[in-house]
C-alpha atoms as a PDB file:
ATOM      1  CA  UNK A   1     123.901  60.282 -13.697  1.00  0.00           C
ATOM      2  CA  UNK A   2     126.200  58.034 -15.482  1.00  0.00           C
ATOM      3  CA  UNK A   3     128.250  57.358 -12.102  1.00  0.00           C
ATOM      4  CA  UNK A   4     125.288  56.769 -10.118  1.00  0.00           C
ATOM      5  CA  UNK A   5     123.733  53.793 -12.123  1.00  0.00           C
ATOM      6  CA  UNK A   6     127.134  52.350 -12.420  1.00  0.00           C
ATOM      7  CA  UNK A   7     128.016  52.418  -8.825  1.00  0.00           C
ATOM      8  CA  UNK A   8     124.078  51.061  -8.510  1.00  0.00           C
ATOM      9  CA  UNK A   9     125.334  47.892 -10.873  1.00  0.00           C
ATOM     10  CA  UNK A  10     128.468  47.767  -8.534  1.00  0.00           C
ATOM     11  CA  UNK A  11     126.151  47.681  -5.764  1.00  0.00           C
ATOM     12  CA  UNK A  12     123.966  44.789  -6.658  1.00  0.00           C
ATOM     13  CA  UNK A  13     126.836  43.142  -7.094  1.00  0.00           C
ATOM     14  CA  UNK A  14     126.623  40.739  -4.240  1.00  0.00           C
ATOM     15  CA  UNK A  15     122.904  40.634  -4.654  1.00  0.00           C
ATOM     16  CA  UNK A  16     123.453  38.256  -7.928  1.00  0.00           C
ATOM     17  CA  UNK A  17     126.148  36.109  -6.069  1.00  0.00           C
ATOM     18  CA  UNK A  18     123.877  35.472  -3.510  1.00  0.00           C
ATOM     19  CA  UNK A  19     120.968  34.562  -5.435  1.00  0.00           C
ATOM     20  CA  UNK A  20     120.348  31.084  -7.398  1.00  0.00           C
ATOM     21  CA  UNK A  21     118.377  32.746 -10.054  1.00  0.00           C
ATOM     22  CA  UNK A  22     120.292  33.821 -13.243  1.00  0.00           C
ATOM     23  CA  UNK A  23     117.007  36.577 -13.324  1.00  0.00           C
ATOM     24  CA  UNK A  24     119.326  39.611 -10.937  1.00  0.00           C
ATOM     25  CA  UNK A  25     122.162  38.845 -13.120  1.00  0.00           C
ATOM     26  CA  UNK A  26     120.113  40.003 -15.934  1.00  0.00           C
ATOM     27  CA  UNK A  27     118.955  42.688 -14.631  1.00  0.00           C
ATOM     28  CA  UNK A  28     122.599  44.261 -13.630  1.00  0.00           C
ATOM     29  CA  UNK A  29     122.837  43.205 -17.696  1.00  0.00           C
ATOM     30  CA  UNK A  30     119.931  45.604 -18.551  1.00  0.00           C
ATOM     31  CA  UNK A  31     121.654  48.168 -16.544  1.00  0.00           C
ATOM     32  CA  UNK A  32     124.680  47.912 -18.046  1.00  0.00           C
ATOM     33  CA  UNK A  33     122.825  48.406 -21.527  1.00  0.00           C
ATOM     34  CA  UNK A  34     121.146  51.959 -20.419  1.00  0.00           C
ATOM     35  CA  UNK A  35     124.594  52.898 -19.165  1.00  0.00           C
ATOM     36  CA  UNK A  36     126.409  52.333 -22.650  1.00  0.00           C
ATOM     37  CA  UNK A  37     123.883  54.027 -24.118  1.00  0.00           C
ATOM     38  CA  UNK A  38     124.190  57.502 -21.522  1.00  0.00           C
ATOM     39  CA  UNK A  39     127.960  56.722 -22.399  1.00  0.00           C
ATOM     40  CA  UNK A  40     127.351  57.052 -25.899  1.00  0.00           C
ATOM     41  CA  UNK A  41     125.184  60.612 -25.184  1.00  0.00           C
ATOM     42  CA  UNK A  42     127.809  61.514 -23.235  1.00  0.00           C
ATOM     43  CA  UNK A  43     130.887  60.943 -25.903  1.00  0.00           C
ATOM     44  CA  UNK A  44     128.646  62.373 -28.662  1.00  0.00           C
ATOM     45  CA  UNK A  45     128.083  65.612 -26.766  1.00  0.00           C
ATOM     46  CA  UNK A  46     131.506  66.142 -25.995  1.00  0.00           C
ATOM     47  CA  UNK A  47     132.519  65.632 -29.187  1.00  0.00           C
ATOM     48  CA  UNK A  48     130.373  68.160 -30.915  1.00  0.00           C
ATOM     49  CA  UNK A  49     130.897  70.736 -28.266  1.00  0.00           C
ATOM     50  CA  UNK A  50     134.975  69.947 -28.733  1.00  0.00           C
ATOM     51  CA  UNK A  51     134.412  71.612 -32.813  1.00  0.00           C
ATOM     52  CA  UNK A  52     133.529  74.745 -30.958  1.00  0.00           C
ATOM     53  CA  UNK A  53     136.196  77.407 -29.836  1.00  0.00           C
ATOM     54  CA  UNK A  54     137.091  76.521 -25.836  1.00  0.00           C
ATOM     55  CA  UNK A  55     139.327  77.405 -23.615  1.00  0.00           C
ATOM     56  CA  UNK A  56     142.091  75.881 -21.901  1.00  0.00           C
ATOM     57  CA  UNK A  57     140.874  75.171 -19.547  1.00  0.00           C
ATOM     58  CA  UNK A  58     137.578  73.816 -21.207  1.00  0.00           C
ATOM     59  CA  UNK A  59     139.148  71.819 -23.455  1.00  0.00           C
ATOM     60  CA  UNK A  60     141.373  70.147 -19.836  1.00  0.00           C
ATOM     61  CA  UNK A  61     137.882  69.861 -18.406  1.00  0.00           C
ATOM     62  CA  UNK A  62     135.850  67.867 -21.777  1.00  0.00           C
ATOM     63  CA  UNK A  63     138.878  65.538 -21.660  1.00  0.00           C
ATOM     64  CA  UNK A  64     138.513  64.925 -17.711  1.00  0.00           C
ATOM     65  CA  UNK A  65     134.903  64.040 -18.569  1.00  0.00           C
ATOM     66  CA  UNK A  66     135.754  62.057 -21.634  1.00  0.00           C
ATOM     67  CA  UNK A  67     138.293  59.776 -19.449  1.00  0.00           C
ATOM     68  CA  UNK A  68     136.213  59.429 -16.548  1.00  0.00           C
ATOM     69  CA  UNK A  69     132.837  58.335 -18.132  1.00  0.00           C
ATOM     70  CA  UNK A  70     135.270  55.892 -20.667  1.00  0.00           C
ATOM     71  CA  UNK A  71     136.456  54.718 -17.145  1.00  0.00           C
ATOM     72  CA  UNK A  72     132.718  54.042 -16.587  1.00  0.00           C
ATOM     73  CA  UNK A  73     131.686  52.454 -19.228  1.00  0.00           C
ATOM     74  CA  UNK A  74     134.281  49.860 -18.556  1.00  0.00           C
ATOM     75  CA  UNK A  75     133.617  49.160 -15.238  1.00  0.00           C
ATOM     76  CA  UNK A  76     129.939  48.448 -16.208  1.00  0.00           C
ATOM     77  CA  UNK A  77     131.310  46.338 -18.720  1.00  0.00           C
ATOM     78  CA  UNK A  78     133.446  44.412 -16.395  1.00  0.00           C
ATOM     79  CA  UNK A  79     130.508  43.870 -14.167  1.00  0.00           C
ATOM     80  CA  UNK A  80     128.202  42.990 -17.098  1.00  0.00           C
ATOM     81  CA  UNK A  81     130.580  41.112 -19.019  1.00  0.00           C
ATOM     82  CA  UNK A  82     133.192  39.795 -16.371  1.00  0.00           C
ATOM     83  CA  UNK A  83     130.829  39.488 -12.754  1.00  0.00           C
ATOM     84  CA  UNK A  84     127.442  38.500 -14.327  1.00  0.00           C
ATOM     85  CA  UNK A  85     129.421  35.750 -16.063  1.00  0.00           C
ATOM     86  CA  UNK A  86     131.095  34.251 -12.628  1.00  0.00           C
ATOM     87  CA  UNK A  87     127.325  34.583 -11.458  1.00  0.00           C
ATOM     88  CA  UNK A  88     125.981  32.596 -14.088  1.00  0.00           C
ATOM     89  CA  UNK A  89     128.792  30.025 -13.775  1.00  0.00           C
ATOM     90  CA  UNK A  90     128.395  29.371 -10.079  1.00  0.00           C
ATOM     91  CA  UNK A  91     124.686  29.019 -10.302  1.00  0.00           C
ATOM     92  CA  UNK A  92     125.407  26.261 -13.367  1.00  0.00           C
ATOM     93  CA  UNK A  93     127.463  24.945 -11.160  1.00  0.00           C
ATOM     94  CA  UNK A  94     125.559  25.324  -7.786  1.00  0.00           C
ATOM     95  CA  UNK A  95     128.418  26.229  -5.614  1.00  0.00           C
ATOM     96  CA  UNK A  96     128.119  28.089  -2.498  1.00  0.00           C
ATOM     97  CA  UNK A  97     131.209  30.402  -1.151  1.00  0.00           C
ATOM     98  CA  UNK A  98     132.793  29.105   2.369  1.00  0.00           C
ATOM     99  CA  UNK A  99     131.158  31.317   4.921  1.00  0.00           C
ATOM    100  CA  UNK A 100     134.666  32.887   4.896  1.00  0.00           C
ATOM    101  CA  UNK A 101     134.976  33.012   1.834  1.00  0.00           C
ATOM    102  CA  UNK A 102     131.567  35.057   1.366  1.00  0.00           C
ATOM    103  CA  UNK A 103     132.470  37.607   3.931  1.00  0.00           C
ATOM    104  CA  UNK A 104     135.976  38.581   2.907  1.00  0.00           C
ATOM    105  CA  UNK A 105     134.109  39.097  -0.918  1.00  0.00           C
ATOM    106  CA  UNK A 106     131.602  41.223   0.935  1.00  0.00           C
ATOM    107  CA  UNK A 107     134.372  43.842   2.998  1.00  0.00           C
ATOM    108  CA  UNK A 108     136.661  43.601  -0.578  1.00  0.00           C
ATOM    109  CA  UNK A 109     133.382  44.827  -2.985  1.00  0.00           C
ATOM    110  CA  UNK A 110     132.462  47.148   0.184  1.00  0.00           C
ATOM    111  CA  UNK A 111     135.750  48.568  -0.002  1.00  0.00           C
ATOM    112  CA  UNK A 112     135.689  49.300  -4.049  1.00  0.00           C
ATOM    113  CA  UNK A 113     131.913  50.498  -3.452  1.00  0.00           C
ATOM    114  CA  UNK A 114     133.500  53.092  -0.985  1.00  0.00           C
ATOM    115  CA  UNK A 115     136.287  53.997  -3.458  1.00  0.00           C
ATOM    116  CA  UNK A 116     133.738  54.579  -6.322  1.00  0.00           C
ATOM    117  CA  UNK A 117     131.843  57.236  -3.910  1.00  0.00           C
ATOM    118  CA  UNK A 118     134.990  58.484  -3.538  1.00  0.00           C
ATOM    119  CA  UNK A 119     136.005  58.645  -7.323  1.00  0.00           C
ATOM    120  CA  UNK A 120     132.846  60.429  -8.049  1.00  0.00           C
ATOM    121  CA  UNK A 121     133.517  62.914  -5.362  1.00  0.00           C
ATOM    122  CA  UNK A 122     137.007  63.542  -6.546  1.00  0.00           C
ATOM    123  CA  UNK A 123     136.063  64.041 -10.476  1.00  0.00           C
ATOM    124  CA  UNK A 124     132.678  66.706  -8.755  1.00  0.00           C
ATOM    125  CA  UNK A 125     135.099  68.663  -6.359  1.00  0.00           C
ATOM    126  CA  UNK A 126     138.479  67.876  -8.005  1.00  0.00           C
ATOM    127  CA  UNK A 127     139.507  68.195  -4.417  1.00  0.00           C
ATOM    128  CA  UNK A 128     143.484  67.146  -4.912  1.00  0.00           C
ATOM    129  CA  UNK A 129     143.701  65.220  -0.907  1.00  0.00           C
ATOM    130  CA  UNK A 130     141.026  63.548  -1.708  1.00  0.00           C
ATOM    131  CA  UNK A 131     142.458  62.100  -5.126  1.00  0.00           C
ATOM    132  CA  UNK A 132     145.263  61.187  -3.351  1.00  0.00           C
ATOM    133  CA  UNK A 133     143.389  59.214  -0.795  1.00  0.00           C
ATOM    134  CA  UNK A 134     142.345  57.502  -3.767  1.00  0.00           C
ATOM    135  CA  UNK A 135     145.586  56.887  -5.220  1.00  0.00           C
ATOM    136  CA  UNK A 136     146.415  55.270  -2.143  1.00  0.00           C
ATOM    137  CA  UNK A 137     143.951  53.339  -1.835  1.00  0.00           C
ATOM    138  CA  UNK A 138     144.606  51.375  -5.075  1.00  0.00           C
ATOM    139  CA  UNK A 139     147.645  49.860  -3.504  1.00  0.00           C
ATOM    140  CA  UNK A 140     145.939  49.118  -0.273  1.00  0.00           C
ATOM    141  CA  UNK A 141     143.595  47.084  -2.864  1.00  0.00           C
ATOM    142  CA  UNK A 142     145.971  45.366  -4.362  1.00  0.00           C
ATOM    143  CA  UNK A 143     147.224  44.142  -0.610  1.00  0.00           C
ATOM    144  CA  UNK A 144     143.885  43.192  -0.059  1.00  0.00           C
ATOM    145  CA  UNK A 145     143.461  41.513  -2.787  1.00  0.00           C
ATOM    146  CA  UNK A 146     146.601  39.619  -2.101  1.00  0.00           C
ATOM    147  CA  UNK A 147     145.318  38.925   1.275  1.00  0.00           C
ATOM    148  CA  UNK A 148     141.988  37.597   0.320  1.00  0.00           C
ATOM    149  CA  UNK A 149     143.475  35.350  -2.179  1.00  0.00           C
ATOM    150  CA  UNK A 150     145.700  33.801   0.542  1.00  0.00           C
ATOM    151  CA  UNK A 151     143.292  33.050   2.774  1.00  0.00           C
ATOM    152  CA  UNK A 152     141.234  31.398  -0.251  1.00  0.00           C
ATOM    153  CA  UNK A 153     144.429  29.506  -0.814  1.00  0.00           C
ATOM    154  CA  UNK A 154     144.815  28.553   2.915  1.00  0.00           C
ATOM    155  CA  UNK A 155     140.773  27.565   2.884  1.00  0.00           C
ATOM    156  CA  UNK A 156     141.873  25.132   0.058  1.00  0.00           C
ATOM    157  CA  UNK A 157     144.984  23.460   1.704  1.00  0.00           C
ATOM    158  CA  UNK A 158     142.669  22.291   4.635  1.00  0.00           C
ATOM    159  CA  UNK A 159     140.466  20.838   1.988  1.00  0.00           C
ATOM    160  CA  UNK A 160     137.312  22.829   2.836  1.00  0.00           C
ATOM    161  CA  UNK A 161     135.267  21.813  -0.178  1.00  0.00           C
ATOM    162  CA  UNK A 162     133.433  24.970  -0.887  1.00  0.00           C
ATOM    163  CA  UNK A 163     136.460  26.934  -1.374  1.00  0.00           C
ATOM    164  CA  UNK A 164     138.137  23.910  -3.731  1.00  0.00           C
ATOM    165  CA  UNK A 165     134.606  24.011  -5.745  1.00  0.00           C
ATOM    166  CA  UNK A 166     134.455  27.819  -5.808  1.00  0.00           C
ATOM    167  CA  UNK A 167     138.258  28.800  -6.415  1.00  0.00           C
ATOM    168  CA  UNK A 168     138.456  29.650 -10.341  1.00  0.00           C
ATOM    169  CA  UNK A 169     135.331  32.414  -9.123  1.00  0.00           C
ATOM    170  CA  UNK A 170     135.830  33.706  -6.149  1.00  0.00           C
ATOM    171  CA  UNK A 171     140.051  34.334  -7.566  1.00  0.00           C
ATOM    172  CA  UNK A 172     138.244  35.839 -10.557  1.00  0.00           C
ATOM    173  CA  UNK A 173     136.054  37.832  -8.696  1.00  0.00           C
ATOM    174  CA  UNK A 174     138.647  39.215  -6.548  1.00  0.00           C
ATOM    175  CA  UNK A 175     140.578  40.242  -9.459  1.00  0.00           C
ATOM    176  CA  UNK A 176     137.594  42.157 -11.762  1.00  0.00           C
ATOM    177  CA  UNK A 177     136.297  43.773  -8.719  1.00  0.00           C
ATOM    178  CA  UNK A 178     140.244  44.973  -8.252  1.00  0.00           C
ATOM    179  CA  UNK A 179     140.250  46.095 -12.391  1.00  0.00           C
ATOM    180  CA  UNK A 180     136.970  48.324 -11.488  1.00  0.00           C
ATOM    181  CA  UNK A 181     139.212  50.168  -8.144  1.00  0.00           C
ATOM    182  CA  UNK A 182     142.154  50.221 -10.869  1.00  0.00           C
ATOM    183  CA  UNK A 183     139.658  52.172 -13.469  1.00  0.00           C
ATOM    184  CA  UNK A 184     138.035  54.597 -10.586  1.00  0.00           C
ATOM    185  CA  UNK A 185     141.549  55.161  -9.456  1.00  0.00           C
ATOM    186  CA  UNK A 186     142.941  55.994 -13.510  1.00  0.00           C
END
């Protein structure tokens, strides 16, 4: 449950950088607040059941949960906190991404919306290839990241305006959205 509404903010992501109207930004907000509070359900549970006498193995498993939904949590903070912010800045500002621009942010949040299905497949099946494909992937991000930056640079250096009057966000948002792959890939 927790994973799903957090990969549902992730999701909406582009939604609110799309949109003029501070209003989706707040709702991704409101999500975030029913997802600390499932966190905190979560943490409080696990810590009670922790007094009693586990195994092993059940003890491995409550810390696995413990680490990924703390993982959560800060990914929906990074989106509430971090993203909604850039949101509300570019509408303050009214800037508008290059169409370039726009579409390498759309296949860099589709790839880290892909990588959280896969996270929450790999903590459900703890299915060891697929936790490496994971693994991998962060360092593909990071390339990707690199890339997308470039070509944001590039954008600038032929004076296209929109990427000069966009370039503190769309770097920012390039880098949170690569934070949330680093925390689905922890």
């Amino acid at each position: 449950e927790l994973g799903n509404r957090v990969a549902d903010m992730l999701k909406r992501v582009p939604d609110a950088f799309d949109s003029t109207d501070v209003r989706v930004a707040r709702d991704i907000e409101n999500m975030d607040d029913a997802v600390d509070r499932l966190f905190e359900s979560i943490r409080d549970y696990l810590v009670k059941v922790s007094r009693a006498e586990m195994s092993g193995e059940e003890s491995r498993r409550a810390m696995e949960i413990m680490a990924f939904t703390t993982n959560l949590e800060h990914i929906g903070d990074i989106i509430d906190k971090n993203l909604m912010e850039l949101v509300a800045k570019k509408i303050r500002k009214g800037a508008v991404f290059s169409p370039e621009g726009a579409a390498e942010i759309r296949q860099f949040h589709a790839r880290i919306v892909d990588n959280m299905a896969l996270a929450l497949n790999v903590f459900a099946t703890r299915d060891v290839g697929l936790a490496r494909r994971l693994i991998e992937e962060k360092s593909n991000i990071r390339a990707a990241e690199r890339d997308a930056a470039d070509s944001h640079y590039e954008r600038m250096r032929a004076g296209r305006v929109e990427s000069i009057e966009t370039s503190s966000i769309h770097l920012d948002l390039l880098r949170d959205l690569k934070r949330i792959n680093g925390h689905l890939a922890a």
